[in-house]
N, C-alpha and C. Protein backbone atom coordinates (compact mmCIF):
# COMPACT_ATOMS: atom_id res chain seq x y z
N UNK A 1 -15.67 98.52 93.79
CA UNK A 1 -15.22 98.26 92.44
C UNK A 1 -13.86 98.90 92.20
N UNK A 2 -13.27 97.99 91.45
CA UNK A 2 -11.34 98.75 91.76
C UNK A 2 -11.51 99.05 90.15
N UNK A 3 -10.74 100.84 90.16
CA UNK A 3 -11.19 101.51 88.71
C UNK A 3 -9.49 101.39 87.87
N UNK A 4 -9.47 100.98 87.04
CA UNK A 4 -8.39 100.57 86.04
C UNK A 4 -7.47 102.20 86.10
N UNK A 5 -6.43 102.38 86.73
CA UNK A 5 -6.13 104.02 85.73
C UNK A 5 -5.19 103.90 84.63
N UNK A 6 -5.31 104.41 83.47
CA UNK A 6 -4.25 104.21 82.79
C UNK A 6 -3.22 105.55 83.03
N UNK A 7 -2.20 105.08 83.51
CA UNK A 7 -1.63 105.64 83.65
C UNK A 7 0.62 104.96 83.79
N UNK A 8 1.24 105.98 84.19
CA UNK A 8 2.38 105.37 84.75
C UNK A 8 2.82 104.96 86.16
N UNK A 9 3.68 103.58 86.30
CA UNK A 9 3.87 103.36 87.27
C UNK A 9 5.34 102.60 87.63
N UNK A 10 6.53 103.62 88.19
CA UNK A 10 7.68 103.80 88.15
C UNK A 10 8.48 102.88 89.52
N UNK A 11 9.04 101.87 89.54
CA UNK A 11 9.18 100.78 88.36
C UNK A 11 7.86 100.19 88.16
N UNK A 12 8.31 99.72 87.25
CA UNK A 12 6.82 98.73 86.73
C UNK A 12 7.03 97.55 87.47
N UNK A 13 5.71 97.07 87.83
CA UNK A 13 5.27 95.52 88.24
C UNK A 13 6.52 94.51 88.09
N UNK A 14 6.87 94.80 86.53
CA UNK A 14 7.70 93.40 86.12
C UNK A 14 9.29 93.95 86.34
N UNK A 15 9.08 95.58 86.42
CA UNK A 15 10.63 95.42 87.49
C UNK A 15 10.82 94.61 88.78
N UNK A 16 9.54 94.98 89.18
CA UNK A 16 9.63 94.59 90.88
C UNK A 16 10.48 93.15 90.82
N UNK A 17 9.47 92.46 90.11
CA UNK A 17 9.35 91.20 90.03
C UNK A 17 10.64 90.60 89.63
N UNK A 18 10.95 91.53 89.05
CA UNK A 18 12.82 90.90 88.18
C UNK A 18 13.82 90.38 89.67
N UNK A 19 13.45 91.19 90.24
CA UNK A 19 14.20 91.30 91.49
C UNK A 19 13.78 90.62 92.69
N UNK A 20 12.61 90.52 92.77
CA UNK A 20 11.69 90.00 93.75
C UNK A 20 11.62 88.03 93.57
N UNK A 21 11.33 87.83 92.51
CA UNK A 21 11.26 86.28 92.24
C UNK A 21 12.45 85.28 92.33
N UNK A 22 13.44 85.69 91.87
CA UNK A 22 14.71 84.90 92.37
C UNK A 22 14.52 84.34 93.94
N UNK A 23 14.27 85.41 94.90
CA UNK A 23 14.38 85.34 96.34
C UNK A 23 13.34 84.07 96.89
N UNK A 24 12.46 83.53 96.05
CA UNK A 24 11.25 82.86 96.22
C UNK A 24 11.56 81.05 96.22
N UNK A 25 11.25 80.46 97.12
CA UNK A 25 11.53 79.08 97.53
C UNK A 25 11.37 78.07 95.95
N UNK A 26 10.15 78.88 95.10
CA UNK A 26 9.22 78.26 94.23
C UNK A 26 9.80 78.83 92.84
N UNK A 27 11.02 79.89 93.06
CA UNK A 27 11.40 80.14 92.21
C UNK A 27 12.47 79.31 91.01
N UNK A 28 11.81 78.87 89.62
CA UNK A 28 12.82 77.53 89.05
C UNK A 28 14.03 77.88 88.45
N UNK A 29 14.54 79.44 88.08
CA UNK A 29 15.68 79.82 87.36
C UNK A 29 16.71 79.52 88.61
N UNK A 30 17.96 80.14 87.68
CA UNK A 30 19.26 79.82 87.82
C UNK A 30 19.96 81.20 88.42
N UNK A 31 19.58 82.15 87.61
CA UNK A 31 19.50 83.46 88.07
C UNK A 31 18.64 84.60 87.56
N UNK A 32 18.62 86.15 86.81
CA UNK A 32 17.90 86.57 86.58
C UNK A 32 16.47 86.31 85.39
N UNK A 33 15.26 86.39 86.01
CA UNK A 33 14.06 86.12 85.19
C UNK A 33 14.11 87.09 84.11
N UNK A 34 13.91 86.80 82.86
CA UNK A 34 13.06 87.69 82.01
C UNK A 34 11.87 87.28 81.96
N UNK A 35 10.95 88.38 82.19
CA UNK A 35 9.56 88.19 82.60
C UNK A 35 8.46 89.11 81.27
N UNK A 36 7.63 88.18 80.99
CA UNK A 36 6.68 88.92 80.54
C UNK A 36 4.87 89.01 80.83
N UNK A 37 4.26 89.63 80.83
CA UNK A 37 2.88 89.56 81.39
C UNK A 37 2.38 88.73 80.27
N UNK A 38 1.68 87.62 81.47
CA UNK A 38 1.06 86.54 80.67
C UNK A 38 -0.60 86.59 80.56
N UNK A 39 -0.94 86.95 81.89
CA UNK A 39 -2.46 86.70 82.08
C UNK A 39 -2.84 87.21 83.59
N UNK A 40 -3.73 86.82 84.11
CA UNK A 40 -4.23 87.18 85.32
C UNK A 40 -5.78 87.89 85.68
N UNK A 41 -6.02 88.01 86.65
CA UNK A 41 -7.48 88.75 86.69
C UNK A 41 -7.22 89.60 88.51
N UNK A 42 -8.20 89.88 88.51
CA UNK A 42 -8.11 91.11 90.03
C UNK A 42 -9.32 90.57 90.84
N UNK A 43 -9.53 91.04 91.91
CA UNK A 43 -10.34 91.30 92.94
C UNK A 43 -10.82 91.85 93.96
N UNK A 44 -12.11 92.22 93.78
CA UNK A 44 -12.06 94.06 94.51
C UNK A 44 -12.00 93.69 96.25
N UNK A 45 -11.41 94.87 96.91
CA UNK A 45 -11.78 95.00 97.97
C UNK A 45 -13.15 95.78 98.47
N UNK A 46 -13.96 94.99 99.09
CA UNK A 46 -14.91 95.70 99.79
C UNK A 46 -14.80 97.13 100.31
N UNK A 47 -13.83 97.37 100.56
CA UNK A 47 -13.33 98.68 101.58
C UNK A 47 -13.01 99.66 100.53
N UNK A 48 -12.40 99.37 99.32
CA UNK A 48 -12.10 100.09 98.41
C UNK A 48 -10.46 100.74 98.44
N UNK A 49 -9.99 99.97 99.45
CA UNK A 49 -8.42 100.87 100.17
C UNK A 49 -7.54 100.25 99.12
N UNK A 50 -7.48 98.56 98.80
CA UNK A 50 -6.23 97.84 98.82
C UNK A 50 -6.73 97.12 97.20
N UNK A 51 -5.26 97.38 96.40
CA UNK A 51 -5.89 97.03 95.37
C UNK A 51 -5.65 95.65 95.10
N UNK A 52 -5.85 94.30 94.68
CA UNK A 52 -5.35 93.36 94.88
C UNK A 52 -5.71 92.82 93.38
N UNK A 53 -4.71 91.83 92.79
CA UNK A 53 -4.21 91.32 91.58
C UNK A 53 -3.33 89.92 91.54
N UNK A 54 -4.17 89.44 90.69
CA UNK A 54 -3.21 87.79 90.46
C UNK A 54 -2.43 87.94 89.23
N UNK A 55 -1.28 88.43 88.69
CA UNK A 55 -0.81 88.28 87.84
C UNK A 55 0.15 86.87 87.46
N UNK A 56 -0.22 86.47 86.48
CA UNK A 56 0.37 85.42 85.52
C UNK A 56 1.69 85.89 84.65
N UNK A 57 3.04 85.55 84.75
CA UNK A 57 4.27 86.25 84.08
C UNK A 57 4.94 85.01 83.94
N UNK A 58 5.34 84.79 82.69
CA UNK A 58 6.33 84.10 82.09
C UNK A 58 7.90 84.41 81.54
N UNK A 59 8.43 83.28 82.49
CA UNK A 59 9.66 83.61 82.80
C UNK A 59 10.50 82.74 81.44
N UNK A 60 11.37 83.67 80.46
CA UNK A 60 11.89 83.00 78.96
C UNK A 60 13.30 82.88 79.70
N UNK A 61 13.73 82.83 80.44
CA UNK A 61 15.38 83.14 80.72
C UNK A 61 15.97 81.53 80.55
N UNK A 62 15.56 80.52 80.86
CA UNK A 62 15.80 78.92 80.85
C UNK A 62 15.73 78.14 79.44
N UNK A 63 15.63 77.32 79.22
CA UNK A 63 16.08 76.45 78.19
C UNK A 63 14.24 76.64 77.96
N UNK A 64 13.27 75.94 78.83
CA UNK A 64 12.01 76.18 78.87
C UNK A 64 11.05 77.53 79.24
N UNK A 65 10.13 78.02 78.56
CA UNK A 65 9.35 79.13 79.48
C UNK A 65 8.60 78.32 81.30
N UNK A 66 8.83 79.12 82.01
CA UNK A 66 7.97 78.76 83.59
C UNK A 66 6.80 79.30 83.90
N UNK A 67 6.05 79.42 84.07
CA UNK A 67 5.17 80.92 84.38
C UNK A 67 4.91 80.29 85.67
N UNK A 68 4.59 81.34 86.27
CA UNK A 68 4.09 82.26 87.82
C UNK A 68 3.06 82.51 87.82
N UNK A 69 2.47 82.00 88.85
CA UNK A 69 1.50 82.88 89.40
C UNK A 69 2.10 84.30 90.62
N UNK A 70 1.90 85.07 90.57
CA UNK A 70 2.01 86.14 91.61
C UNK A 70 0.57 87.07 92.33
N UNK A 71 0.07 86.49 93.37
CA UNK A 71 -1.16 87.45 93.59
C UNK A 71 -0.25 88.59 94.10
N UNK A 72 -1.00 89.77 94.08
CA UNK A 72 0.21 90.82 94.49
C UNK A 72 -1.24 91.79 94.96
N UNK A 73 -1.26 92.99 95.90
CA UNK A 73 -1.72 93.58 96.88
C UNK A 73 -0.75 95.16 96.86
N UNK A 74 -1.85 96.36 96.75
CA UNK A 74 -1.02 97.39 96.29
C UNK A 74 -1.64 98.20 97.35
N UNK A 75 -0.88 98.75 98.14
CA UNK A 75 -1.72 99.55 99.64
C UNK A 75 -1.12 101.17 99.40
N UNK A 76 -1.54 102.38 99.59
CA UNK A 76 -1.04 103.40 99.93
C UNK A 76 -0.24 103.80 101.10
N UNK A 77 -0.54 103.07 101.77
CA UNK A 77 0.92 102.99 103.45
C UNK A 77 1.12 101.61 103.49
N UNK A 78 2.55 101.42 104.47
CA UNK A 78 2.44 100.15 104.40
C UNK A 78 1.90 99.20 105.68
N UNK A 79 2.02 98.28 105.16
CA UNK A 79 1.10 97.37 105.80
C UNK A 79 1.68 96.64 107.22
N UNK A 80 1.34 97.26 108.53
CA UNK A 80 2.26 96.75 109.70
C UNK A 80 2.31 94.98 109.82
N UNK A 81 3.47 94.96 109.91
CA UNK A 81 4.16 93.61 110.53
C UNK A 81 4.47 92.39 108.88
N UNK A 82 4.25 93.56 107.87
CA UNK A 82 4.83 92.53 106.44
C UNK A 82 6.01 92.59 105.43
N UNK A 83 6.30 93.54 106.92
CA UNK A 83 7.86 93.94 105.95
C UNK A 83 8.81 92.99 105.15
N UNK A 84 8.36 91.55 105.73
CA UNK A 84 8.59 90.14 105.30
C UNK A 84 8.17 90.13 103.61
N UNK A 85 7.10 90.40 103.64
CA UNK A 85 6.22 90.08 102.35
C UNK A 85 6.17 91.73 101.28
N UNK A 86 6.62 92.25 101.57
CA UNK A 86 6.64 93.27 100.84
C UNK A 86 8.12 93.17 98.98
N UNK A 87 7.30 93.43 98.19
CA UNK A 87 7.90 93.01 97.29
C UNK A 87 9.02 94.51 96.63
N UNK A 88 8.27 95.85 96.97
CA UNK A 88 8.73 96.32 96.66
C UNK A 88 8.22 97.68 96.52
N UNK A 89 8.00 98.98 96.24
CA UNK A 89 7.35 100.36 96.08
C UNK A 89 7.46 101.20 95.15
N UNK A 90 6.32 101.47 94.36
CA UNK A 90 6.10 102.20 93.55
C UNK A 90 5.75 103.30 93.29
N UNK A 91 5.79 104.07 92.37
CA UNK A 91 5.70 105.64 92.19
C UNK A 91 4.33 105.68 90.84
N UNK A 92 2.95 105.05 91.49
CA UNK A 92 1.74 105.70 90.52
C UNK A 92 1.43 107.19 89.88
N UNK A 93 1.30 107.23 88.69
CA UNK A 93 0.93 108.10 88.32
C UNK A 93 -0.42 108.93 89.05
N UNK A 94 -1.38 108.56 89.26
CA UNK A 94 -2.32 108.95 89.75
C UNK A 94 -2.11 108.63 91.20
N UNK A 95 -2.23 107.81 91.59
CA UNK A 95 -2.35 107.45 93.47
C UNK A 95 -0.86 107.75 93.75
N UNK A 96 -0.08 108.06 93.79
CA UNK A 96 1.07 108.29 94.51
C UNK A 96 1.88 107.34 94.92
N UNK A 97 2.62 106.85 95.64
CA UNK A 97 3.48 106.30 96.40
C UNK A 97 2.43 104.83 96.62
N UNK A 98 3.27 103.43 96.27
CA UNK A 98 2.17 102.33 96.64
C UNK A 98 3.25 101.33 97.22
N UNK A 99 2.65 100.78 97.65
CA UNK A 99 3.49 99.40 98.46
C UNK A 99 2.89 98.28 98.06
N UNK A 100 3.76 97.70 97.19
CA UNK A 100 3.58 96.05 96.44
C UNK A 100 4.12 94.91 97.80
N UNK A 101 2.71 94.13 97.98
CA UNK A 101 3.15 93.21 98.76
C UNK A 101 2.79 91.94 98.16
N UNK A 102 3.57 90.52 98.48
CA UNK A 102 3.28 89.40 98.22
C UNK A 102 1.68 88.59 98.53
N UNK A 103 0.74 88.89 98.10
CA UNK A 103 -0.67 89.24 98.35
C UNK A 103 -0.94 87.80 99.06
N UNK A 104 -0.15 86.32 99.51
CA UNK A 104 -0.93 85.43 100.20
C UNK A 104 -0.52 86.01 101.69
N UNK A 105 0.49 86.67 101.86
CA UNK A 105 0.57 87.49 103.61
C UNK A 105 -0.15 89.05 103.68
N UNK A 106 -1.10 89.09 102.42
CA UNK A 106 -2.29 90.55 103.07
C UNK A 106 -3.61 89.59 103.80
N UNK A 107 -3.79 89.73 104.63
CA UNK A 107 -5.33 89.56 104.80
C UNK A 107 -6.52 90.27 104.23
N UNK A 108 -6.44 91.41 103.35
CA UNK A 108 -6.95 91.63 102.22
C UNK A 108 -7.41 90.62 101.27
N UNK A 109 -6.61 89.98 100.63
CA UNK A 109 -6.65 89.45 99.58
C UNK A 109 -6.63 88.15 99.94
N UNK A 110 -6.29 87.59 101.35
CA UNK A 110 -6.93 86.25 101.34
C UNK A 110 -8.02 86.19 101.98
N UNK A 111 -9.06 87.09 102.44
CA UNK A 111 -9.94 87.02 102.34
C UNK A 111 -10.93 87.07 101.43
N UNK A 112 -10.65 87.83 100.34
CA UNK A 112 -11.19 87.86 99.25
C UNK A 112 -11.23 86.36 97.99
N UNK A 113 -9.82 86.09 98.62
CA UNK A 113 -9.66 84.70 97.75
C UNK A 113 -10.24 83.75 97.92
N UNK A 114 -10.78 83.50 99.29
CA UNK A 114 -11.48 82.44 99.98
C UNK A 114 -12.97 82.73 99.41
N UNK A 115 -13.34 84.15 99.84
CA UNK A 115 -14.80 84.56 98.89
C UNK A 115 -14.85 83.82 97.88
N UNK A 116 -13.82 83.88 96.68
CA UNK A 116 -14.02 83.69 95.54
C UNK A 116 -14.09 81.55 95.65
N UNK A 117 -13.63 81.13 96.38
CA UNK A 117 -13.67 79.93 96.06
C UNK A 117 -14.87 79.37 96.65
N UNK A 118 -15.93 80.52 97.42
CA UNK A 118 -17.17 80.14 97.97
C UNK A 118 -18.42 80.79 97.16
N UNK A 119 -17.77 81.14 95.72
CA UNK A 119 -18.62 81.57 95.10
C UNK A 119 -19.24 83.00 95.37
N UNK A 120 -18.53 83.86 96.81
CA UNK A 120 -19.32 85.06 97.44
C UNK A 120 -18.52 86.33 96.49
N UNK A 121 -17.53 86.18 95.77
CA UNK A 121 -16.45 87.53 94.99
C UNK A 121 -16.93 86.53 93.39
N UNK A 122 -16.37 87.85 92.80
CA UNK A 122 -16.31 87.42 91.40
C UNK A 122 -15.04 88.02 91.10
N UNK A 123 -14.33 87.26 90.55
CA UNK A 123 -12.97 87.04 89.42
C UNK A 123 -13.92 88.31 88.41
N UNK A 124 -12.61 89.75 88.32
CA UNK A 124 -12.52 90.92 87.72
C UNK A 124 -11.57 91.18 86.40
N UNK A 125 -11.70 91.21 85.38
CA UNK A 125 -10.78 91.29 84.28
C UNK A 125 -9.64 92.16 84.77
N UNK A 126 -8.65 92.02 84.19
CA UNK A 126 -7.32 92.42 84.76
C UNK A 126 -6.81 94.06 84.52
N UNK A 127 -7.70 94.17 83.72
CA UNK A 127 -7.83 95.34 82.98
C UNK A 127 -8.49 96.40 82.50
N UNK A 128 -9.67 95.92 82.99
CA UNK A 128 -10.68 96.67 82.14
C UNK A 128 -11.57 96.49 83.58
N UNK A 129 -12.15 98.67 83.66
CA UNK A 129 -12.79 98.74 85.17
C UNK A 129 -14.28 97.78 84.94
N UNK A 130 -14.92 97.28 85.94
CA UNK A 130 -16.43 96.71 86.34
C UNK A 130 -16.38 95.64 85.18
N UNK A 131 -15.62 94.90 84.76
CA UNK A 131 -15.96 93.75 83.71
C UNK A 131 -15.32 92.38 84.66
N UNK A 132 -16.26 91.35 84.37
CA UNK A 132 -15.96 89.96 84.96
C UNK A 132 -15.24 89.42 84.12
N UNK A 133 -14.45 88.44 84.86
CA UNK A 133 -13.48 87.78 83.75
C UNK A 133 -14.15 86.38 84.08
N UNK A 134 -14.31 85.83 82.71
CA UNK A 134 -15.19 84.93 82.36
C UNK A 134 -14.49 83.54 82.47
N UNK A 135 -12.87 83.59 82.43
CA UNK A 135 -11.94 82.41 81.69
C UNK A 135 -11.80 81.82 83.52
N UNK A 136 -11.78 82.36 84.68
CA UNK A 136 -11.59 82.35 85.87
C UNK A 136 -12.87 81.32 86.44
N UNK A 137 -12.55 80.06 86.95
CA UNK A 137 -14.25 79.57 87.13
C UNK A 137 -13.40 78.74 88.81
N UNK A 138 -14.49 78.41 89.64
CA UNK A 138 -14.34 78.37 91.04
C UNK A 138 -15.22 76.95 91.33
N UNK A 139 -14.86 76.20 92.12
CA UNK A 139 -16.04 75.28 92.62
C UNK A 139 -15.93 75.15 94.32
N UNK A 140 -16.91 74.81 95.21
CA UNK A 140 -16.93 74.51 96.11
C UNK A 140 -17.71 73.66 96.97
N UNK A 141 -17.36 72.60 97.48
CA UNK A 141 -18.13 71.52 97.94
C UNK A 141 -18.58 71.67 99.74
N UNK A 142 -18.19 72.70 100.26
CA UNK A 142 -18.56 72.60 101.66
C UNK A 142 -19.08 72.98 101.91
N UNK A 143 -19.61 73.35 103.35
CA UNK A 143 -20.35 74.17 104.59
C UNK A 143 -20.35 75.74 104.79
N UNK A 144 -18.68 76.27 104.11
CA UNK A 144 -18.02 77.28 104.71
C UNK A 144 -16.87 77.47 105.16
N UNK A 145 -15.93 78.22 104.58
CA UNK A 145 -14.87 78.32 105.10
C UNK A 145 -14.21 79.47 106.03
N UNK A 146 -13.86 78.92 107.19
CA UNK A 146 -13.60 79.28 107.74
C UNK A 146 -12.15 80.45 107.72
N UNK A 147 -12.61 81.81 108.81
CA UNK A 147 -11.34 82.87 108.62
C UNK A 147 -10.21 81.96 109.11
N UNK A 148 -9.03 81.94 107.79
CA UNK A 148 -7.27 82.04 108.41
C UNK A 148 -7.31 82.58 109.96
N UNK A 149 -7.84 83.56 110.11
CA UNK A 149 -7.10 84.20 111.43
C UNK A 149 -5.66 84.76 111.36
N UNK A 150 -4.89 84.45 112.16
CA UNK A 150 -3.57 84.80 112.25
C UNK A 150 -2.54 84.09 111.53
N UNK A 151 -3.03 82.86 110.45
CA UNK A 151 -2.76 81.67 110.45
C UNK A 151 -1.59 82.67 109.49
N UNK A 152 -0.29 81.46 109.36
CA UNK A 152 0.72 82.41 108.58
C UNK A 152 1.01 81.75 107.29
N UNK A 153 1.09 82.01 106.30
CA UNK A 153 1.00 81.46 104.94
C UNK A 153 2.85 81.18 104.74
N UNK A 154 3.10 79.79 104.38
CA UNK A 154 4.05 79.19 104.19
C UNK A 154 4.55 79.15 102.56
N UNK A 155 5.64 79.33 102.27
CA UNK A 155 6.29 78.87 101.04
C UNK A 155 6.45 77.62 100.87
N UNK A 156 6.67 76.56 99.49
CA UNK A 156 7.49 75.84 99.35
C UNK A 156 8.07 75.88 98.10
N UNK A 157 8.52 74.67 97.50
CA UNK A 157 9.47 74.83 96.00
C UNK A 157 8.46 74.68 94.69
N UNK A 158 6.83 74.10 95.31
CA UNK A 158 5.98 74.74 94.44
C UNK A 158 5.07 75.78 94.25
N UNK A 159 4.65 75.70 95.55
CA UNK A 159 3.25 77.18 95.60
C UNK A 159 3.29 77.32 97.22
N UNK A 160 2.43 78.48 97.78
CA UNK A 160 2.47 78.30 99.16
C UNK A 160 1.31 77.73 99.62
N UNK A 161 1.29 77.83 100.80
CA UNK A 161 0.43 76.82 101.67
C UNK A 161 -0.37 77.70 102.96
N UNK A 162 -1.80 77.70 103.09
CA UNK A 162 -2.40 78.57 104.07
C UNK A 162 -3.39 77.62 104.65
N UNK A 163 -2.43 77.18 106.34
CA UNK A 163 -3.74 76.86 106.89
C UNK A 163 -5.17 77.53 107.31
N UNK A 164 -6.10 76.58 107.86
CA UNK A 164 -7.09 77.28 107.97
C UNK A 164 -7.44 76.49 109.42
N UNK A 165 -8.42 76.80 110.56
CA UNK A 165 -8.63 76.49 111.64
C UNK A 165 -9.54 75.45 111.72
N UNK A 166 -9.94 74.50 110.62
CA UNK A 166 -10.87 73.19 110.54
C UNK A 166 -9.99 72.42 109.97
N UNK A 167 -8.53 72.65 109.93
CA UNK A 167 -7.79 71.21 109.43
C UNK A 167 -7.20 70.93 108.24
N UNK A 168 -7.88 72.14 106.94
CA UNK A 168 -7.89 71.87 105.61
C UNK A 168 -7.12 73.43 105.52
N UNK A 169 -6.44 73.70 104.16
CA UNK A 169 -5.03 74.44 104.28
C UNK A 169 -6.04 74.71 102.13
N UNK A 170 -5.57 75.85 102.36
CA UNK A 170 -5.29 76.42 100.80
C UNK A 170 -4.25 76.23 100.13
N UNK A 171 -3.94 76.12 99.16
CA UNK A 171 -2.45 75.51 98.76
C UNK A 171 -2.38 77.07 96.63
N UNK A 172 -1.65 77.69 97.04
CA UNK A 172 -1.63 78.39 96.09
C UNK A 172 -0.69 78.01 94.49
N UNK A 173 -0.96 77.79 93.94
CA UNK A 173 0.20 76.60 92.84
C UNK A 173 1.31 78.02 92.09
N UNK A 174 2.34 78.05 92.55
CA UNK A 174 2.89 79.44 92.14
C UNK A 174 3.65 79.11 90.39
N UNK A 175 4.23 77.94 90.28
CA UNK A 175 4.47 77.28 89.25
C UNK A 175 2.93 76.86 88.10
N UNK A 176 2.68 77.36 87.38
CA UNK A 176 1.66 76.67 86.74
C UNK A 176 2.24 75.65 85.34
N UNK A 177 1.15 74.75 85.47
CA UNK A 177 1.66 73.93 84.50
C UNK A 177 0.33 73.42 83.55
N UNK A 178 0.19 73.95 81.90
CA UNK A 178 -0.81 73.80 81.68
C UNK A 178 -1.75 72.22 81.68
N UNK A 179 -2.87 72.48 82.17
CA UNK A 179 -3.67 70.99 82.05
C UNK A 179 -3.99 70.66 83.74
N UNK A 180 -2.91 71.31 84.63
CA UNK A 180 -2.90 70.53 86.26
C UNK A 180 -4.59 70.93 86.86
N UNK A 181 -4.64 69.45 87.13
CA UNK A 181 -6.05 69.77 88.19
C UNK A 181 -5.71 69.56 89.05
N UNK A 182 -6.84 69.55 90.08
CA UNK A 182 -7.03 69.78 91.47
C UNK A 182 -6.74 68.39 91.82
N UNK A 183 -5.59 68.47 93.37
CA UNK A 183 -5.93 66.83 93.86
C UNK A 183 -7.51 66.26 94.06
N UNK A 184 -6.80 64.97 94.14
CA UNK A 184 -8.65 64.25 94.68
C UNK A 184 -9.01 64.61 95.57
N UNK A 185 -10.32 64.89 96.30
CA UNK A 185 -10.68 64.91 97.45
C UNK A 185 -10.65 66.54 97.96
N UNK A 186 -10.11 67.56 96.71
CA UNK A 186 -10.40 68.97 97.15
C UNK A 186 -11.74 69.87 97.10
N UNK A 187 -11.87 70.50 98.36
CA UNK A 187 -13.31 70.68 98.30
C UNK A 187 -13.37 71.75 98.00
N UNK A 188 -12.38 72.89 97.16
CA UNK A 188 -12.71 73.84 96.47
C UNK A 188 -11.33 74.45 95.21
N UNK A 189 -11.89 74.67 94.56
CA UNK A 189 -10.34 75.15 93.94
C UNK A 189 -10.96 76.36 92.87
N UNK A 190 -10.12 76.72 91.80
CA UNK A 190 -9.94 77.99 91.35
C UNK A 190 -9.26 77.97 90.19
N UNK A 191 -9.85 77.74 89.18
CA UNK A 191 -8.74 77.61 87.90
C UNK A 191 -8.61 79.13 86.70
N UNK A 192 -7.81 79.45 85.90
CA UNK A 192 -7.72 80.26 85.54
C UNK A 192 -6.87 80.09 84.14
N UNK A 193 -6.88 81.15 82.84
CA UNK A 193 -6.18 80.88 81.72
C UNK A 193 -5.26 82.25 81.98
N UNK A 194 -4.28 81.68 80.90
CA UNK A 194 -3.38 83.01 80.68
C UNK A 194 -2.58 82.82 78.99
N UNK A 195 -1.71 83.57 78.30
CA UNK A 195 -1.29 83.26 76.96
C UNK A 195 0.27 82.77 77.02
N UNK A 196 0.08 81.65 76.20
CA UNK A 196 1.65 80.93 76.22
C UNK A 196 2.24 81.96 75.21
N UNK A 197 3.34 81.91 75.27
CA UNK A 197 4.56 82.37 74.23
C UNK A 197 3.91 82.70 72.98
N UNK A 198 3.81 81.05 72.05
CA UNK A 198 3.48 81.14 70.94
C UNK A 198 1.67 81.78 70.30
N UNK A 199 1.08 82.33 71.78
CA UNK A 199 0.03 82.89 71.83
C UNK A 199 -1.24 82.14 71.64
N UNK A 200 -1.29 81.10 71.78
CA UNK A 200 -2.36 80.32 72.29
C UNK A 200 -2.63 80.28 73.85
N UNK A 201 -4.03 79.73 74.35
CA UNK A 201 -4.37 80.09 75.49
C UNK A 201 -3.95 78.89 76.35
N UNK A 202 -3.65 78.97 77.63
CA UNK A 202 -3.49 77.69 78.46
C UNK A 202 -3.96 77.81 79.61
N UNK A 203 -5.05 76.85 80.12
CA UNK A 203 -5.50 76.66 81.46
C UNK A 203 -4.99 76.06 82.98
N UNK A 204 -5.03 75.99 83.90
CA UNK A 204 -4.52 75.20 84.76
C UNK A 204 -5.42 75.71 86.40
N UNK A 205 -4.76 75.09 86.97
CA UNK A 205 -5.08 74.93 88.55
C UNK A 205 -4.68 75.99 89.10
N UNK A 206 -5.15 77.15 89.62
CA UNK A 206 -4.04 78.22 90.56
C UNK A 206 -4.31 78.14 91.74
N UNK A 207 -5.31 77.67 92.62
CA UNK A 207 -5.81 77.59 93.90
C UNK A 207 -6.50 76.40 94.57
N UNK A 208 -6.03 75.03 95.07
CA UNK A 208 -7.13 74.06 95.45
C UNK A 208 -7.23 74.71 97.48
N UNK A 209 -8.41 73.96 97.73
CA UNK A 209 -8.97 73.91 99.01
C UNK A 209 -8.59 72.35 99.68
């Protein structure tokens, strides 16, 4: 169970991110994001080491708001061979020194993600320790999904892309757009809410199978 601390954490998340999202294939501005926390939920690690988080941030800098998905992965050392995926390092108040990584290249957290679309994890409020987040709902039509393995998780100009070793690929939607469902023919996906601007709620697609 991953325990909420309230505490400080130097830069914050949405510094990282100021800096971090431009660099991103899927990223739609022009140049710097203003970002604000929109929504999101967590998911524990079994092991208890790695803290892992889907945050939802809406970007006001454009003519339109964009929002993001960002799963993000918070380790106390860092994580060999992701120096690629590493977003950036922080100074916790309580835990010390953390390493923010781009959470679809932890195998942490895509293992956990796959749980969740097999119904085996439960979607964790974002905020609040041992509470389920209720707005987060999952379906799955198969046999079992099989471990990524080594498989390497791809960018594009919408979300990234994770094969899997039976043929069928996870597709992460990094752009959300409220209302998007799942293509036809997906045999698992992952939807989730977060708050628009004017503070009403909006749903969409963050994960098909």
């Amino acid at each position: 169970m991953a325990i909420i601390h309230r505490t400080t954490v130097k830069p914050t998340k949405l510094e990282l991110l100021t800096s971090w999202l431009p660099t991103r294939p899927w990223y739609a501005g022009d140049g710097a994001p203003e970002l604000t926390k929109a929504g999101g939920f967590r998911l524990d690690d079994p092991e208890g080491e790695v803290g892992i988080e889907f945050m939802v941030v809406t970007d006001v800098s454009g003519p339109e708001p964009v929002h993001y998905l960002v799963p993000l992965t918070y380790r106390g050392a860092p994580l060999d061979g992701a120096e690629h995926a590493l977003v950036g390092t922080m100074e916790h108040g309580v835990l010390g020194p953390r390493w923010a990584y781009d959470g679809c290249h932890d195998p942490v957290l895509v293992a956990q993600l796959l749980a969740l679309v097999e119904g085996k994890a439960q979607a964790q409020a974002q905020s609040i320790t041992d509470t389920p987040d209720r707005e987060v709902t999952r379906s799955y039509t198969g046999d079992g999904i099989p471990s990524p393995g080594t498989a390497t998780a791809t960018d594009d100009r919408t979300g990234t892309e994770l094969p899997l070793p039976d043929g069928t690929s996870l597709r992460l939607h990094r752009q959300l757009r409220p209302g998007t469902n799942a293509p036809e023919g997906a045999a698992g996906r992952i939807t989730g809410a977060w708050e628009l601007p004017d503070g009403t709620r909006a749903r969409a697609l963050f994960a098909a199978l």
